[in-house]
C-alpha atoms as a PDB file:
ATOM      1  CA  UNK A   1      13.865 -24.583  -7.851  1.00  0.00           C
ATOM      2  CA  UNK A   2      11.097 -23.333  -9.972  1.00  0.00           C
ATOM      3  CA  UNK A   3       8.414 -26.233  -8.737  1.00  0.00           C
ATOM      4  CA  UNK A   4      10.083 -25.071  -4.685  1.00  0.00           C
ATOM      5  CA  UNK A   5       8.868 -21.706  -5.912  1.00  0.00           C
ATOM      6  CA  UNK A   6       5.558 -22.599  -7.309  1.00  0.00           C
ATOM      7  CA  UNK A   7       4.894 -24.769  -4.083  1.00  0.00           C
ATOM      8  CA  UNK A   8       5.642 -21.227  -1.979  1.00  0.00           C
ATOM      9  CA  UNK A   9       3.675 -18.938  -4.301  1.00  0.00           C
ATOM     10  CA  UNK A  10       0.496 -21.157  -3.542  1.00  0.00           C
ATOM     11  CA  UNK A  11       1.469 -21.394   0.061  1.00  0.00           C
ATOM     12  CA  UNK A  12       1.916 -17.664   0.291  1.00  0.00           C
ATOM     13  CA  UNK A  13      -1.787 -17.056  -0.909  1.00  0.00           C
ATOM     14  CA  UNK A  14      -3.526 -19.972   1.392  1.00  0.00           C
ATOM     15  CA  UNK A  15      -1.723 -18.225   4.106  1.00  0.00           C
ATOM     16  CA  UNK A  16      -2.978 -14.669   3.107  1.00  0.00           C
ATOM     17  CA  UNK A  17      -6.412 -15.884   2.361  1.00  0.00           C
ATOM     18  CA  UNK A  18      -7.176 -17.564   5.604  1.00  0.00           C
ATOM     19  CA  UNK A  19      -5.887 -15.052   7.438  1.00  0.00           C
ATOM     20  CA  UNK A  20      -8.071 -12.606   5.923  1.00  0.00           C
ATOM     21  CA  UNK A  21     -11.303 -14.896   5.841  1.00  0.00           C
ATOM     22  CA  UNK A  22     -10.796 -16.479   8.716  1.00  0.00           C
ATOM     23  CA  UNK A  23      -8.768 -14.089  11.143  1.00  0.00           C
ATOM     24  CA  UNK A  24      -8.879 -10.444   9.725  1.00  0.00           C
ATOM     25  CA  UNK A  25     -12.933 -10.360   8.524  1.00  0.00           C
ATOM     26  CA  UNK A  26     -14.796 -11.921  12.014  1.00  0.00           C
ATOM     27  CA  UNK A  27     -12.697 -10.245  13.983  1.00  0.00           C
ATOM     28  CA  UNK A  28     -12.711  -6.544  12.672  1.00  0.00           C
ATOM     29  CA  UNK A  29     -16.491  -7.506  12.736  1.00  0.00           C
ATOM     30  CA  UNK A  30     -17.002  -8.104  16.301  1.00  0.00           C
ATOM     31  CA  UNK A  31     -14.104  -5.476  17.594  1.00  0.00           C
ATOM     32  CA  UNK A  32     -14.266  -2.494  15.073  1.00  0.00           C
ATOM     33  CA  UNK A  33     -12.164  -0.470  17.677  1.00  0.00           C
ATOM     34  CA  UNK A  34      -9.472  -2.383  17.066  1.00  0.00           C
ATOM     35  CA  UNK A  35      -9.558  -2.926  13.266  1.00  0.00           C
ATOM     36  CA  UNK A  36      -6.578  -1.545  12.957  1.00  0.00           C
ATOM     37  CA  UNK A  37      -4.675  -3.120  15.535  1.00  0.00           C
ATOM     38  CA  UNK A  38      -6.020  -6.315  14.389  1.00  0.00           C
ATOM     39  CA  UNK A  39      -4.578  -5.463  10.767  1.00  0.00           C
ATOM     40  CA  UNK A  40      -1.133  -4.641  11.997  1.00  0.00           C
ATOM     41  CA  UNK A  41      -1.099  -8.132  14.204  1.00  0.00           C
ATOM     42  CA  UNK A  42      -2.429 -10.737  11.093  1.00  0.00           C
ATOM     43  CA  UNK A  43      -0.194  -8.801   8.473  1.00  0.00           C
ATOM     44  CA  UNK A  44       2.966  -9.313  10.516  1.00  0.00           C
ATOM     45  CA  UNK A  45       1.785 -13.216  11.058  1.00  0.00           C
ATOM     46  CA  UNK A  46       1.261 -13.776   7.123  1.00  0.00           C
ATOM     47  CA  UNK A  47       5.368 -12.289   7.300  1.00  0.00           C
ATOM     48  CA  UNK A  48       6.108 -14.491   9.348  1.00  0.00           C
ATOM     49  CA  UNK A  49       4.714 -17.508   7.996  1.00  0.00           C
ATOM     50  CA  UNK A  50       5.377 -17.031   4.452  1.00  0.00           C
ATOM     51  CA  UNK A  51       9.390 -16.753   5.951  1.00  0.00           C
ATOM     52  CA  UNK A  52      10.083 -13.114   4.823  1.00  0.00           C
ATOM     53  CA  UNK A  53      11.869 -10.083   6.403  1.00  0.00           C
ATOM     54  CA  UNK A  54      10.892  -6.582   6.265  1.00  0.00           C
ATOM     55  CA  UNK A  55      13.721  -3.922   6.942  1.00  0.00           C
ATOM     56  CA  UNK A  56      12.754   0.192   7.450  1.00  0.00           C
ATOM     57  CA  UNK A  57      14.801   2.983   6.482  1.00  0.00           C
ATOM     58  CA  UNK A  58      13.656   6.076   7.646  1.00  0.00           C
ATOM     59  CA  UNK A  59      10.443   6.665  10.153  1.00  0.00           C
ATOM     60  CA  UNK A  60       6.831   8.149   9.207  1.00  0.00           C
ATOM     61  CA  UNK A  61       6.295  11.546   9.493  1.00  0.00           C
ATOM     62  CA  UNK A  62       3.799  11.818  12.391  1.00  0.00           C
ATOM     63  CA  UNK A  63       1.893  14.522  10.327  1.00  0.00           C
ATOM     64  CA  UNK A  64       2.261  13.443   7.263  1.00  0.00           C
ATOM     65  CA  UNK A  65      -1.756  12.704   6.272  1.00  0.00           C
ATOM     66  CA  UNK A  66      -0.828  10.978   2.806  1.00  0.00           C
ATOM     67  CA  UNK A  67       1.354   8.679   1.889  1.00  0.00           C
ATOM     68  CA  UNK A  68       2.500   7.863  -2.008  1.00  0.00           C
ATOM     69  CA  UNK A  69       3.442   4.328  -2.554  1.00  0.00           C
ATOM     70  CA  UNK A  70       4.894   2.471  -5.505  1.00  0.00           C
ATOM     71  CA  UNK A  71       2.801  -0.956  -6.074  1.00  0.00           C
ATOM     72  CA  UNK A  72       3.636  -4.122  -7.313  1.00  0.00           C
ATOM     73  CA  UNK A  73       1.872  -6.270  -5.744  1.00  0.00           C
ATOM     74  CA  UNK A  74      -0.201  -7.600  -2.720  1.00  0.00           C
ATOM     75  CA  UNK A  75       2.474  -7.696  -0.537  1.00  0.00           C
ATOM     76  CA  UNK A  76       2.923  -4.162  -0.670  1.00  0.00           C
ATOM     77  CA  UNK A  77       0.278  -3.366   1.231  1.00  0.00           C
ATOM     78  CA  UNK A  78       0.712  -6.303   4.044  1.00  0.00           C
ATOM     79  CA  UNK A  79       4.402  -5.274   4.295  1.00  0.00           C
ATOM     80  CA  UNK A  80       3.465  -1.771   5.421  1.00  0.00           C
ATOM     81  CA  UNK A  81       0.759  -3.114   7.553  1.00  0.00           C
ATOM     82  CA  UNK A  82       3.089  -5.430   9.330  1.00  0.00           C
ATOM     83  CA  UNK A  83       5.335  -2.438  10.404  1.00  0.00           C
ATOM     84  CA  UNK A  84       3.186   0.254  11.306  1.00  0.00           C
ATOM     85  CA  UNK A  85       0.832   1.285  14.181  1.00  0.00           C
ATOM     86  CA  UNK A  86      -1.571   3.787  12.780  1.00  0.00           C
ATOM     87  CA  UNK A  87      -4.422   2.967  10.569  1.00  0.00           C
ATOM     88  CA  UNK A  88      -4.108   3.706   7.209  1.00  0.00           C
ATOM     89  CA  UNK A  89      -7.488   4.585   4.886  1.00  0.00           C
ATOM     90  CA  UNK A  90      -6.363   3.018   2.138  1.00  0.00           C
ATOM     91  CA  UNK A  91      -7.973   3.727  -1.268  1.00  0.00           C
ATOM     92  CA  UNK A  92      -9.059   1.174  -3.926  1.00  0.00           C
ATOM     93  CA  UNK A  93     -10.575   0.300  -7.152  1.00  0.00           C
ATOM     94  CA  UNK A  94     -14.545  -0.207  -6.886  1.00  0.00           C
ATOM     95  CA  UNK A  95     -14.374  -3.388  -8.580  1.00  0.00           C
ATOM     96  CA  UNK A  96     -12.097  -4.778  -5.549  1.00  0.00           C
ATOM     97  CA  UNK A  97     -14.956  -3.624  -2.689  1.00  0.00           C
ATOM     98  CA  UNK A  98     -16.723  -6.263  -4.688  1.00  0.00           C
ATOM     99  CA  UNK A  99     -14.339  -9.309  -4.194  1.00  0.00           C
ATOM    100  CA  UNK A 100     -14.775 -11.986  -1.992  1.00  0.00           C
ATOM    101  CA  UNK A 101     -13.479 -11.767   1.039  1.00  0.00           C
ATOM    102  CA  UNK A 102     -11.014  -8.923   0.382  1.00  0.00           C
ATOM    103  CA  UNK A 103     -13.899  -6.825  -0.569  1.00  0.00           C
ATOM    104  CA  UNK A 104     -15.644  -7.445   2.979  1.00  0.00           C
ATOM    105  CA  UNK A 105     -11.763  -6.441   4.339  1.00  0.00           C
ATOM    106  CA  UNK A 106     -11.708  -3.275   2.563  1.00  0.00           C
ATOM    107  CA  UNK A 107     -15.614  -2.493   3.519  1.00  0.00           C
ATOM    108  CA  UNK A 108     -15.003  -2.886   6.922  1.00  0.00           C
ATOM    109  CA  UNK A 109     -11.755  -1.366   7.417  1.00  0.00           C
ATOM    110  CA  UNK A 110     -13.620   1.314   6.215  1.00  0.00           C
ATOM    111  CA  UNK A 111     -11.248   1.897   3.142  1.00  0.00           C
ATOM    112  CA  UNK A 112     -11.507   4.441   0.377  1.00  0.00           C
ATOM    113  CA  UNK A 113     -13.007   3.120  -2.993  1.00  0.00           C
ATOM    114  CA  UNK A 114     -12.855   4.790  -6.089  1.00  0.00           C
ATOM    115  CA  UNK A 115     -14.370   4.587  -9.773  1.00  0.00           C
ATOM    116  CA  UNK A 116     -11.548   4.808 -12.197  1.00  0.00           C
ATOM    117  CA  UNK A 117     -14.502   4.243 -14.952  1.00  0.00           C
ATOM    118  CA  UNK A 118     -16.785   7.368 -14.093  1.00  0.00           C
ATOM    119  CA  UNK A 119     -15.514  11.137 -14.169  1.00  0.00           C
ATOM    120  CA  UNK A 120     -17.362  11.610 -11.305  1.00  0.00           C
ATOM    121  CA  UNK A 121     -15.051   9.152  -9.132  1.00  0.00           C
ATOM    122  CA  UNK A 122     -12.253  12.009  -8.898  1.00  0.00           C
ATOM    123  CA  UNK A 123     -15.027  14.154  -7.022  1.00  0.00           C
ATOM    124  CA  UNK A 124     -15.787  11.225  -4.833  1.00  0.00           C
ATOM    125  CA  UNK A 125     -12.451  11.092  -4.020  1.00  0.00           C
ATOM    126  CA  UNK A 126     -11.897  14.134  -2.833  1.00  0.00           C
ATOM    127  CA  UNK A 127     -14.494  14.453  -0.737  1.00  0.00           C
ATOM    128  CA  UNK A 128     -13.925  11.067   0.692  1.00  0.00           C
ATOM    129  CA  UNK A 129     -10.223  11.899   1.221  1.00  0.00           C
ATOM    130  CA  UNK A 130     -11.562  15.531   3.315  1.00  0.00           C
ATOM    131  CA  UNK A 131     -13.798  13.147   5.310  1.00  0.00           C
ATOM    132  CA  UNK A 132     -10.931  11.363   6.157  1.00  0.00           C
ATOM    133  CA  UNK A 133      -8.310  13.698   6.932  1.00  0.00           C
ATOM    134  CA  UNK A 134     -10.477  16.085   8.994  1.00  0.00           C
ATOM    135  CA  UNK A 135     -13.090  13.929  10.592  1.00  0.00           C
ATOM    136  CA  UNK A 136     -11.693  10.564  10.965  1.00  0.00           C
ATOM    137  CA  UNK A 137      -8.040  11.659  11.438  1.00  0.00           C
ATOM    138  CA  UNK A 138      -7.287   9.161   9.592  1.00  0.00           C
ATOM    139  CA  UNK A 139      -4.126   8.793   7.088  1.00  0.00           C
ATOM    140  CA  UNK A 140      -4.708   7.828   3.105  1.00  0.00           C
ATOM    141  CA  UNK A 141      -2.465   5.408   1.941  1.00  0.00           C
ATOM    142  CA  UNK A 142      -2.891   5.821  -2.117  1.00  0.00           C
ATOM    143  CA  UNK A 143      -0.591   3.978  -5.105  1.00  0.00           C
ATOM    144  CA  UNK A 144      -0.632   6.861  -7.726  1.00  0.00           C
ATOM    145  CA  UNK A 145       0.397   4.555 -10.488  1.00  0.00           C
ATOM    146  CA  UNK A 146      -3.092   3.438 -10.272  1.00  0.00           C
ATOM    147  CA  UNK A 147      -2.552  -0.036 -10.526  1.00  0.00           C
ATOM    148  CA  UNK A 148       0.459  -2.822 -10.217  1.00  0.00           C
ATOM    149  CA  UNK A 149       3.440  -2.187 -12.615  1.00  0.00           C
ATOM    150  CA  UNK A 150       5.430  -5.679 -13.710  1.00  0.00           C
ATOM    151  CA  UNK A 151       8.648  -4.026 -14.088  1.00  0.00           C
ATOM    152  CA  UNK A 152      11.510  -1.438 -12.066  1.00  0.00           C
ATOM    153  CA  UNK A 153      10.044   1.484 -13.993  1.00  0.00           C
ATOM    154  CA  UNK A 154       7.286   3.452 -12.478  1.00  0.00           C
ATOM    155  CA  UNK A 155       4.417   3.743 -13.918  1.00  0.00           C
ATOM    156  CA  UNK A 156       2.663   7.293 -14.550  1.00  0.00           C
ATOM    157  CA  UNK A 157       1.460   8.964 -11.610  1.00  0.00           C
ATOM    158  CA  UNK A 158      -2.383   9.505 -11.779  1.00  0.00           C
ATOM    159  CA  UNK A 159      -3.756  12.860 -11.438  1.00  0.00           C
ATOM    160  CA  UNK A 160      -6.152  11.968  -7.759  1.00  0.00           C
ATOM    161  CA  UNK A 161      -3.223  11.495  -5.751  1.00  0.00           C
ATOM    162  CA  UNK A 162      -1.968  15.389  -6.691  1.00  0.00           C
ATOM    163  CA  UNK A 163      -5.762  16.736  -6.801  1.00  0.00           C
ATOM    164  CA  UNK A 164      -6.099  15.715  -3.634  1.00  0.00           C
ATOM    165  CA  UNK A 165      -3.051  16.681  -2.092  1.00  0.00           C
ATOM    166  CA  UNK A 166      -2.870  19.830  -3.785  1.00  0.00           C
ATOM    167  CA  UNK A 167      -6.640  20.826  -3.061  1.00  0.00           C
ATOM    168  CA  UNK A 168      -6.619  19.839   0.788  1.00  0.00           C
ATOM    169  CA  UNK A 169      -3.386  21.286   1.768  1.00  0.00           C
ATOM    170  CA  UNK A 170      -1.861  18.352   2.805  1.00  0.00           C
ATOM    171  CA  UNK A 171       1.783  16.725   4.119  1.00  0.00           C
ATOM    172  CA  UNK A 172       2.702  14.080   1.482  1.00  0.00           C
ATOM    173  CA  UNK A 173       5.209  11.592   2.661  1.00  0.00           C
ATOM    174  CA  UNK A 174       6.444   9.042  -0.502  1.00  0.00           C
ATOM    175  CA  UNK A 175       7.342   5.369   1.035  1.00  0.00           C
ATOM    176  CA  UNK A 176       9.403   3.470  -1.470  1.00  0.00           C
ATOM    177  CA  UNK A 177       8.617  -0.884  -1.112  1.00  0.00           C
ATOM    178  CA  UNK A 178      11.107  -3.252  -3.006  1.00  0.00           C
ATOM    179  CA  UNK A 179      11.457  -7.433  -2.648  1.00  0.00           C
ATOM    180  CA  UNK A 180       7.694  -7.447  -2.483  1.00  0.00           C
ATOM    181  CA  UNK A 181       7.436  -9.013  -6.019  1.00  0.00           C
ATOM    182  CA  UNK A 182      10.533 -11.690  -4.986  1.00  0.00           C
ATOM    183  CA  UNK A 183       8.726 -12.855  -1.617  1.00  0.00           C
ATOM    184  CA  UNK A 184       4.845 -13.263  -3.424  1.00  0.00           C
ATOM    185  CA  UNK A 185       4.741 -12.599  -7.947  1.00  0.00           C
ATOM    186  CA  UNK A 186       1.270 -12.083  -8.912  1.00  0.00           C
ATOM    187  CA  UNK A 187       1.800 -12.226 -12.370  1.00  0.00           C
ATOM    188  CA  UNK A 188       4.171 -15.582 -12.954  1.00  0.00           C
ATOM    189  CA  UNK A 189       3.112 -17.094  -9.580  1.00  0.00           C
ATOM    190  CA  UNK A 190       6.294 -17.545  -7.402  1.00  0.00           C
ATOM    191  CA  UNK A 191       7.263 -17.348  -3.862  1.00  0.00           C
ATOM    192  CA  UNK A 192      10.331 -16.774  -2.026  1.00  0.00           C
ATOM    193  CA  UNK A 193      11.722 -16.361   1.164  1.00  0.00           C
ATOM    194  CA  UNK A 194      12.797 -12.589   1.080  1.00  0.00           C
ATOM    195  CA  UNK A 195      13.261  -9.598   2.498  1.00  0.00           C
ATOM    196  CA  UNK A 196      11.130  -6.567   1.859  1.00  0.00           C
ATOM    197  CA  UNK A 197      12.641  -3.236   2.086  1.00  0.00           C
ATOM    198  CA  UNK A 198      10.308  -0.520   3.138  1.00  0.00           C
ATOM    199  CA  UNK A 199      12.109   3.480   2.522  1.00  0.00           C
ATOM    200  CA  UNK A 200      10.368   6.262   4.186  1.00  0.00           C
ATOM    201  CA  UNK A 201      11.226   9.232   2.335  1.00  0.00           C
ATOM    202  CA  UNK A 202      10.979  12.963   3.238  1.00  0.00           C
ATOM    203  CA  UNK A 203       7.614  14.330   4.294  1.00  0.00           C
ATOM    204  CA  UNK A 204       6.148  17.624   2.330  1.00  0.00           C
ATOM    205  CA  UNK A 205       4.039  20.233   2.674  1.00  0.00           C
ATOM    206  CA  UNK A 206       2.385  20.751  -0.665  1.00  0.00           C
ATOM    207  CA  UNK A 207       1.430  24.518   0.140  1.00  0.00           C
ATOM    208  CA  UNK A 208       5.483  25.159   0.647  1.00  0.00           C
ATOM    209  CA  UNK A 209       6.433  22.587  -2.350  1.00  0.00           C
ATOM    210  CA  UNK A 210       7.240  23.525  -5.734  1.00  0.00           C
ATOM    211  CA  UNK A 211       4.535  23.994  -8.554  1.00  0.00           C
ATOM    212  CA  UNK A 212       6.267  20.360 -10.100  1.00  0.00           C
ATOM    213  CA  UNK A 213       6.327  18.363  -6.519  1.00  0.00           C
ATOM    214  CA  UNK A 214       4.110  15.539  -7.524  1.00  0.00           C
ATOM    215  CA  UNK A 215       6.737  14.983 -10.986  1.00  0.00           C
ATOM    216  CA  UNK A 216       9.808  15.583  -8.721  1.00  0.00           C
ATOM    217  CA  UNK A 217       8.625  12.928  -6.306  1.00  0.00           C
ATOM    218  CA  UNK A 218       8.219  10.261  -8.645  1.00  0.00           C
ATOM    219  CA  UNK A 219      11.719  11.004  -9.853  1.00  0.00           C
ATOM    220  CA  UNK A 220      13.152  10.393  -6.512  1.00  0.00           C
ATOM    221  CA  UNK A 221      11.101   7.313  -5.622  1.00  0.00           C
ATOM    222  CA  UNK A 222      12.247   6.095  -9.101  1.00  0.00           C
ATOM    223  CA  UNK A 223      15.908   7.198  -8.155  1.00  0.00           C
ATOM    224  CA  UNK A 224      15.713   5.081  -4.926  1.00  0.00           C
ATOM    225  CA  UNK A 225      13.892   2.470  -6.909  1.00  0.00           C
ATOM    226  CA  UNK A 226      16.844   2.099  -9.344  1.00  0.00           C
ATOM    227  CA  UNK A 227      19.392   2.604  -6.083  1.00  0.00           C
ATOM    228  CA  UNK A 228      18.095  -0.560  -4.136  1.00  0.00           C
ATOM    229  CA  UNK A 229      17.856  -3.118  -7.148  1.00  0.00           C
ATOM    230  CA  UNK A 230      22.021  -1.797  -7.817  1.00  0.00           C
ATOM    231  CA  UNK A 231      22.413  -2.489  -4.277  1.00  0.00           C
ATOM    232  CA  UNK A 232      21.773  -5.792  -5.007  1.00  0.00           C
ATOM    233  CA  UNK A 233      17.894  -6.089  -4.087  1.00  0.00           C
ATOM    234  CA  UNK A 234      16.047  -9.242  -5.530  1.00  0.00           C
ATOM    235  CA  UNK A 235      13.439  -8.587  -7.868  1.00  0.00           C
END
């Protein structure tokens, strides 16, 4: 079972490599209209070609204009691709903009990067963030553990995701993703055929929130965390 899974995990990342190289990069090139309906399109192919499932709870706020997402993994961020419809300005490390291939995705889906390195990346943020909210209309899609966590425990929350939040007046809107790691793991390189699960917890306003709404929101998404994996969930 563990060489079936081996063979999957590489088959997993040919299949979201070529996509992106060959599908994803040319054509949000030569139709940058429909970037984003070109996203949603190739990330539900990869799904369907690596053999997993994705199942929603709950919808997406319509005016909800940031989203906090738990992050273990690529598959994350092609699972909530795969079932939405509205473009999402995600936000990444600078050193990924520089990556092959995925670093010519994120530059032309006109993504959010940020300098984790330089104190001067928070301010870059938040101006990038007001560009995107009030000129581009555009949703930010942030993980505010900062990077992948291995395990069930969330990591801690970053202080952008609040800054930002808290300084524009905006609608937060958590999304919870588990199974990710089961379908496509990063870190010991296996693949399964899984389902992803996908919550969509309740939307926000920060300006009616309490003072502690960024700590009481990783509690819940921790709670619902801990909830699905009892459930039965595959890691």
């Amino acid at each position: 079972m563990k060489t079936f899974a081996k063979i999957r995990f590489y088959w997993g990342a040919f299949v979201i490599s070529s996509l992106v190289a060959l599908g994803m990069i040319p054509l949000i090139i030569l139709f940058p209209k429909y970037k984003g309906t070109i996203m949603h399109k190739l990330n539900r192919a990869i799904i369907f070609l690596m053999g997993a499932k994705l199942k929603q709870y709950g919808k997406r706020d319509e005016d909800a204009n940031i989203f906090l997402i738990n992050h273990q993994g690529i598959m994350d961020i092609i699972a909530l691709e795969a079932v939405e419809n509205r473009h999402f300005r995600w936000v990444a490390k600078k050193e990924l903009f520089e990556t092959p291939w995925f670093g010519l995705l994120l530059k032309h889906g006109d993504m959010i990067s940020v300098d984790r390195e330089n104190k001067a990346g928070l301010i870059k943020l938040l101006k990038d963030a007001k560009i995107s909210v009030e000129e581009k209309h555009r949703a930010i899609a942030i993980f505010p553990e900062g990077t992948r966590g291995a395990e069930q425990e969330l990591l801690s929350f970053k202080a952008g995701p609040k800054l930002i939040a808290n300084k524009l007046n905006l609608r937060v809107q958590p999304i919870v993703i588990t199974g990710s790691k089961y379908v496509l793991n990063e870190h010991n390189r296996t693949g399964h055929s899984g389902t992803i699960h996908l919550h969509y917890l309740d939307a926000f306003d920060v300006a009616d929130a309490p003072k502690e709404w960024y700590e009481d929101t990783r509690e819940k998404m921790q709670e619902c965390i801990d909830q699905e994996y009892k459930n039965g969930v595959e890691r």
